[in-house]
Protein backbone atom coordinates (compact mmCIF):
# COMPACT_ATOMS: atom_id res chain seq x y z
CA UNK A 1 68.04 188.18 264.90
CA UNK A 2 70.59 191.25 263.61
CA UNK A 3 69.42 194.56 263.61
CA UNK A 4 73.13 195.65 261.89
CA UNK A 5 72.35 196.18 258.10
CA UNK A 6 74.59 193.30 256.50
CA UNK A 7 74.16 191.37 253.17
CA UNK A 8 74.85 188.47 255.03
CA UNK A 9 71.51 186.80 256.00
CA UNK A 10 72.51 184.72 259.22
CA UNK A 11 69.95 181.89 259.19
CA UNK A 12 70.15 181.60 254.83
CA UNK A 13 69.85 177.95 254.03
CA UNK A 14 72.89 177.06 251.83
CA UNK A 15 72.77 174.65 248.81
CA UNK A 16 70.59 171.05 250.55
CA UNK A 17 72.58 168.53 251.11
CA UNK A 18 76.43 170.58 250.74
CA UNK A 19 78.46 171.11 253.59
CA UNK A 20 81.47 173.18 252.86
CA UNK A 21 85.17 171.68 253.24
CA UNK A 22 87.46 172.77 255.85
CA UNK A 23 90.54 171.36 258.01
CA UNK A 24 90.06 168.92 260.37
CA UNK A 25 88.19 170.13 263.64
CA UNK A 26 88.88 169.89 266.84
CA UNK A 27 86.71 168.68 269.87
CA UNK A 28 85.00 171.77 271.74
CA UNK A 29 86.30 172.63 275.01
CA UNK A 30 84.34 171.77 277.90
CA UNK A 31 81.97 174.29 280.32
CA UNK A 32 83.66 175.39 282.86
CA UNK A 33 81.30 174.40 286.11
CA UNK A 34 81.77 173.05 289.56
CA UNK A 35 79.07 169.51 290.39
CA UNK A 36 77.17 171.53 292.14
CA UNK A 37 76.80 174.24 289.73
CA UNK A 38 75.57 171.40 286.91
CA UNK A 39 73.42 169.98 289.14
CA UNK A 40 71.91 173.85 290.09
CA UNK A 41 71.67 174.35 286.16
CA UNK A 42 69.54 171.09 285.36
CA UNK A 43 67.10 172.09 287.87
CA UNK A 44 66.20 175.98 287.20
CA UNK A 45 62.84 176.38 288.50
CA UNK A 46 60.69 177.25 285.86
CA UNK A 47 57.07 177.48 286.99
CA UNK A 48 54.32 177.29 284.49
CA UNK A 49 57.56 177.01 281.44
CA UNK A 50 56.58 173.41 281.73
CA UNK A 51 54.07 174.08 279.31
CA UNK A 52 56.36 176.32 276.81
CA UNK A 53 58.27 175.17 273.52
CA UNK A 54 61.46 176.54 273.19
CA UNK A 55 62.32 176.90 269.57
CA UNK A 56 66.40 177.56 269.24
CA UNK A 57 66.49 178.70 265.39
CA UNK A 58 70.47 178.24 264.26
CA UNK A 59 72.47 177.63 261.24
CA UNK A 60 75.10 174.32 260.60
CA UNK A 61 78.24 176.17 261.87
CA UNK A 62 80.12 175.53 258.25
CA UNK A 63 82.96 177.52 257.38
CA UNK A 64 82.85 180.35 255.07
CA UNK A 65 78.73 179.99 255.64
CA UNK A 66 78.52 181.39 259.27
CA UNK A 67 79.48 184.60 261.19
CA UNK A 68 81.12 186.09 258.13
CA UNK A 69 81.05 189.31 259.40
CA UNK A 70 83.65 188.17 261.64
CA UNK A 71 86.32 187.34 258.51
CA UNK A 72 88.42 189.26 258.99
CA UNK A 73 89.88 189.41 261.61
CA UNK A 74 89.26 185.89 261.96
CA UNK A 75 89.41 183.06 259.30
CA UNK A 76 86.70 181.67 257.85
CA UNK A 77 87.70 178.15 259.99
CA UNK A 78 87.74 180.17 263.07
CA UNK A 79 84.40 182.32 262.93
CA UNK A 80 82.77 178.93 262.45
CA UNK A 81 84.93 177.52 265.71
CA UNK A 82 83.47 180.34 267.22
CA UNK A 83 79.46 179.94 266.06
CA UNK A 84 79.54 176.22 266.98
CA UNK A 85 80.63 177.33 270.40
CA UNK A 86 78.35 180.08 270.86
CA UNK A 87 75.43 177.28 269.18
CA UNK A 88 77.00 174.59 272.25
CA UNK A 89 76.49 176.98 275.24
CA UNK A 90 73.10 178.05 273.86
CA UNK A 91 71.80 174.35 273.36
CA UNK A 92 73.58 173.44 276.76
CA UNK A 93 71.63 175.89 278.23
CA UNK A 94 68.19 175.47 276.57
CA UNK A 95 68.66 171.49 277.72
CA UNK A 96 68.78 172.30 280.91
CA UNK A 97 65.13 174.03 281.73
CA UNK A 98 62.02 171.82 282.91
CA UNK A 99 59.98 173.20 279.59
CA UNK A 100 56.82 170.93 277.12
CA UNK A 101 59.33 171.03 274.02
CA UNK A 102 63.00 171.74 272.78
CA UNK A 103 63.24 172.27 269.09
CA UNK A 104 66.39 173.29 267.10
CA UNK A 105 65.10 174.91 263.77
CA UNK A 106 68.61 174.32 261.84
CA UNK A 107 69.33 175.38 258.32
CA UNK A 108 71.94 172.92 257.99
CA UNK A 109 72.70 169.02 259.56
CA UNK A 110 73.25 168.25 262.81
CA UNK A 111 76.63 167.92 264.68
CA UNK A 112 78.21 166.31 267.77
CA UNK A 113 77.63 169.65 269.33
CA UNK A 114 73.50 168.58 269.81
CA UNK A 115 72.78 167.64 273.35
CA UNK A 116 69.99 165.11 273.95
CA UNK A 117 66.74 166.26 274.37
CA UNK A 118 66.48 167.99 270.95
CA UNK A 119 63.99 167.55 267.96
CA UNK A 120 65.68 169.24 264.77
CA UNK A 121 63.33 170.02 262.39
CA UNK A 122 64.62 171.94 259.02
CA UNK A 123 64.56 175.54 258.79
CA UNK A 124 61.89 176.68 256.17
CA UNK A 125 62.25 178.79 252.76
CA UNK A 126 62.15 182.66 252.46
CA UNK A 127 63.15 184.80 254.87
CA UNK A 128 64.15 185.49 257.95
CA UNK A 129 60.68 186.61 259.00
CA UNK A 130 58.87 184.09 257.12
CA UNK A 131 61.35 181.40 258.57
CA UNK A 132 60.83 182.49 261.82
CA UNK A 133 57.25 182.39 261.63
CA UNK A 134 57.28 178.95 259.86
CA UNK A 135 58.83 177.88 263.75
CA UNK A 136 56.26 179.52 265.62
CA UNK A 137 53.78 177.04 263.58
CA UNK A 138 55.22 174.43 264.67
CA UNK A 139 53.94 175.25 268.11
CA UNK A 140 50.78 175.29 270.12
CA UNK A 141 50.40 176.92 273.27
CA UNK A 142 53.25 179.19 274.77
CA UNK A 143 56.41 179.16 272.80
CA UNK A 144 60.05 181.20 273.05
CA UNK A 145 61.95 181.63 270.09
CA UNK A 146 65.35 182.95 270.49
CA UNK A 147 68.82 182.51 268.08
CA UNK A 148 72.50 181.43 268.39
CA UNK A 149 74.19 184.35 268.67
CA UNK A 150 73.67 185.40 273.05
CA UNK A 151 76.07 182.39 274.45
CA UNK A 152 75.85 184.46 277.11
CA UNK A 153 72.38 183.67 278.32
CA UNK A 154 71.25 181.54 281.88
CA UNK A 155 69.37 179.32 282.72
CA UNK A 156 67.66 182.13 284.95
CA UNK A 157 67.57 184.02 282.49
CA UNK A 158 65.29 182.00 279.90
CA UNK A 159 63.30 180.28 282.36
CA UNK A 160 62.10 183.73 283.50
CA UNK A 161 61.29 183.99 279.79
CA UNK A 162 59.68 180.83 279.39
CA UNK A 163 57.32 181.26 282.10
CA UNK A 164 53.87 183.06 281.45
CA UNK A 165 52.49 182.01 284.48
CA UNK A 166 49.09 182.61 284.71
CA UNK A 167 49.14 184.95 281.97
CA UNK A 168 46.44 184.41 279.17
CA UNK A 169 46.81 183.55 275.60
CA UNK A 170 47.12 188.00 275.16
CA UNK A 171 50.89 188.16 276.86
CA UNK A 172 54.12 187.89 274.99
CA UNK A 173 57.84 188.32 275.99
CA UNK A 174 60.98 189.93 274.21
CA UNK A 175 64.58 190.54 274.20
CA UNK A 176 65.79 193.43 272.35
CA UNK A 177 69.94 193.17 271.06
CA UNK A 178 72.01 195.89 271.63
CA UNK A 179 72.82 196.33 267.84
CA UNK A 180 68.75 197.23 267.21
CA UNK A 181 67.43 193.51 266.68
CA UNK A 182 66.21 191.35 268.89
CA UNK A 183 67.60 187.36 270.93
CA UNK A 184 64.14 186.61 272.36
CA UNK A 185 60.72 186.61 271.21
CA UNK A 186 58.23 184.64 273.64
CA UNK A 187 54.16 183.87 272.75
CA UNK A 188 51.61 183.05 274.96
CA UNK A 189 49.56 181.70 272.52
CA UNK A 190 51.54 181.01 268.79
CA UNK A 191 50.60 183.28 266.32
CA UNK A 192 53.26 183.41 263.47
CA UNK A 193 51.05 186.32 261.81
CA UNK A 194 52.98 188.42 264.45
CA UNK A 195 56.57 187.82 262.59
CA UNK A 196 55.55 187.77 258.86
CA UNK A 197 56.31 190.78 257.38
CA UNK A 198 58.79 192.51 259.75
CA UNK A 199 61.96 193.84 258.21
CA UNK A 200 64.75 191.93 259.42
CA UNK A 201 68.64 193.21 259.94
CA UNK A 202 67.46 196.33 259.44
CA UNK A 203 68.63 199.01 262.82
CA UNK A 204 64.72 198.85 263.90
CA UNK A 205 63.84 195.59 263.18
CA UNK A 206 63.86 195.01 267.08
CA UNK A 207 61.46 198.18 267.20
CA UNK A 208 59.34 197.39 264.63
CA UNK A 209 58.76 193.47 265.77
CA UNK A 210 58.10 195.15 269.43
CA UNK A 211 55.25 197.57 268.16
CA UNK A 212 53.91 194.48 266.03
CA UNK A 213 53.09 192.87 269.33
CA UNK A 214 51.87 196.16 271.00
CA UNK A 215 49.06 196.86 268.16
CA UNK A 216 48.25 193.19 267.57
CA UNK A 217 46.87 194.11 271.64
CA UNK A 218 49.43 191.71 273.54
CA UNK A 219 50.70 193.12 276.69
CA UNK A 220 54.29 193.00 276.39
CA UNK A 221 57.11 191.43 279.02
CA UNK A 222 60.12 193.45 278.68
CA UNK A 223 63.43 190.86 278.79
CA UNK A 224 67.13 192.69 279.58
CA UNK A 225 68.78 194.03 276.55
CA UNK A 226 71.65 191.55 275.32
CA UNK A 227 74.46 191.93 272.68
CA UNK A 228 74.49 189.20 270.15
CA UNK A 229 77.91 188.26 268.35
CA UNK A 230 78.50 189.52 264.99
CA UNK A 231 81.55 191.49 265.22
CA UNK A 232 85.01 190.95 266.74
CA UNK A 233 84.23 193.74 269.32
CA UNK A 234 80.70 191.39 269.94
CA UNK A 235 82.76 188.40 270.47
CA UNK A 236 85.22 189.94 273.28
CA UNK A 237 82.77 191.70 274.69
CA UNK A 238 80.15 188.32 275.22
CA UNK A 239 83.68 186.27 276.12
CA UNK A 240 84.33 188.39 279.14
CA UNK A 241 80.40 188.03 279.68
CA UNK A 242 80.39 184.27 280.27
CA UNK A 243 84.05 183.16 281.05
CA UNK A 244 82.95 179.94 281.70
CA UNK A 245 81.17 178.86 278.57
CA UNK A 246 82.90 177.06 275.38
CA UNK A 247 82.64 180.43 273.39
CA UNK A 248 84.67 182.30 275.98
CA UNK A 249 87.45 179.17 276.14
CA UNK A 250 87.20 179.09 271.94
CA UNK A 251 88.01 182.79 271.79
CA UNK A 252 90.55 183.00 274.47
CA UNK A 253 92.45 180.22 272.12
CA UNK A 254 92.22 182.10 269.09
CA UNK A 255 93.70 185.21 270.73
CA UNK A 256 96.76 183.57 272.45
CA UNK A 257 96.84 181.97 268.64
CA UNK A 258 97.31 185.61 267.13
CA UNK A 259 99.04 186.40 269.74
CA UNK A 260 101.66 183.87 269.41
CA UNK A 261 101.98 184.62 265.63
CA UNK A 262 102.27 188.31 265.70
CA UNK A 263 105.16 188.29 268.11
């Protein structure tokens, strides 16, 4: 959820059914984690986010369709290397919180790089804010909605969001980007009213969605301030974040790459 002005509408659905050609793809790289780090991850305590959905809305990480802000410096075959990976941590991490639901809103097909545990459902027409509240329909009770772009998130992190606790149906969460927009948006109660109409990749679209929630009366859970990757300077930056993950190993390959061919 960009707040940088771009033409480039992240979650667009392309042409149904088309998936674009490119070169043949390599397997992600695996998380880096010790046993007894997995085993920590799978068992985040999450408190009343038992009873949450967490919607993960994303976009088929096609070349040419995805992270084109990030051509150049990259190719078009390599900002999408670098989206599925980002999409892979993400989901990783979503599959590992005790929560009611996990659904992946996807504009797009699904890939090898869906863990178990998943319903895909397809992304909705219009835009961003009307596709984004199209999700939040899908859900009753609490729900968290958050994007593809923070790899960089933990487990901690989003079961703090997930949980309400004994909050009533008047409390909502949110994560405001770095860039303006916003990587979280959590709802006691699902009320997609709340999204409809807010500009989107606009510098104050986080601001705007934020006072949304204030004069609809919620009281509002602040969530720490991330940077979401849509830049080359966003994608070192969120590498060094989260050396462990499969975006941080994807990037660090690209830039021995380049740095093998300018020499």
């Amino acid at each position: 959820m960009s707040g940088r002005p771009s033409a480039e509408d992240p979650y667009a659905r392309g042409p149904a059914g088309v998936r674009a050609a490119g070169p043949p793809r390599l397997p992600l790289p695996a998380r880096e984690s010790a046993p007894e780090a997995d085993a920590e991850a799978c068992c985040v305590p999450s408190g009343a986010a038992a009873s949450t959905t967490v919607l993960v809305i994303a976009k088929e990480p096609v070349p040419g369709r995805v992270k084109t802000r990030l051509t150049p410096p990259y190719r078009p075959e390599d900002a999408a290397r670098l989206a599925e990976a980002a999409l892979a941590d993400t989901l990783e991490t979503v599959a590992g919180l005790r929560v009611r639901r996990r659904l992946l809103v996807l504009a797009g097909r699904p890939g090898p790089w869906l863990p178990d545990g998943f319903e895909v459902v397809p992304q909705s027409g219009g835009g961003l804010d009307e596709r984004i509240a199209a999700a939040f329909a899908l859900c009753d009770g609490p729900a968290l909605l958050i994007g593809m772009d923070t790899p960089q998130i933990t487990p901690e992190l989003l079961a703090a969001a997930a949980d309400f606790g004994e909050r009533d149906e008047h409390a909502a969460c949110f994560g405001p980007a770095a860039d303006g927009g916003f990587w979280a948006l959590g709802l006691a109660r699902s009320r997609p009213e709340l999204v409809l109409g807010v500009p989107m990749s606009r510098p104050d679209t986080g601001a705007c969605q934020r006072r949304r929630l204030v004069e609809a009366g919620l009281a509002v859970r602040e969530l720490p301030t991330l940077r979401d990757v849509d830049t080359a300077a966003d994608a070192a930056e969120v590498a060094a974040l989260a050396p462990s993950g499969r975006f941080a190993a994807v990037h660090g390959r690209l830039a021995r790459a380049a740095g093998a061919v300018s020499r």
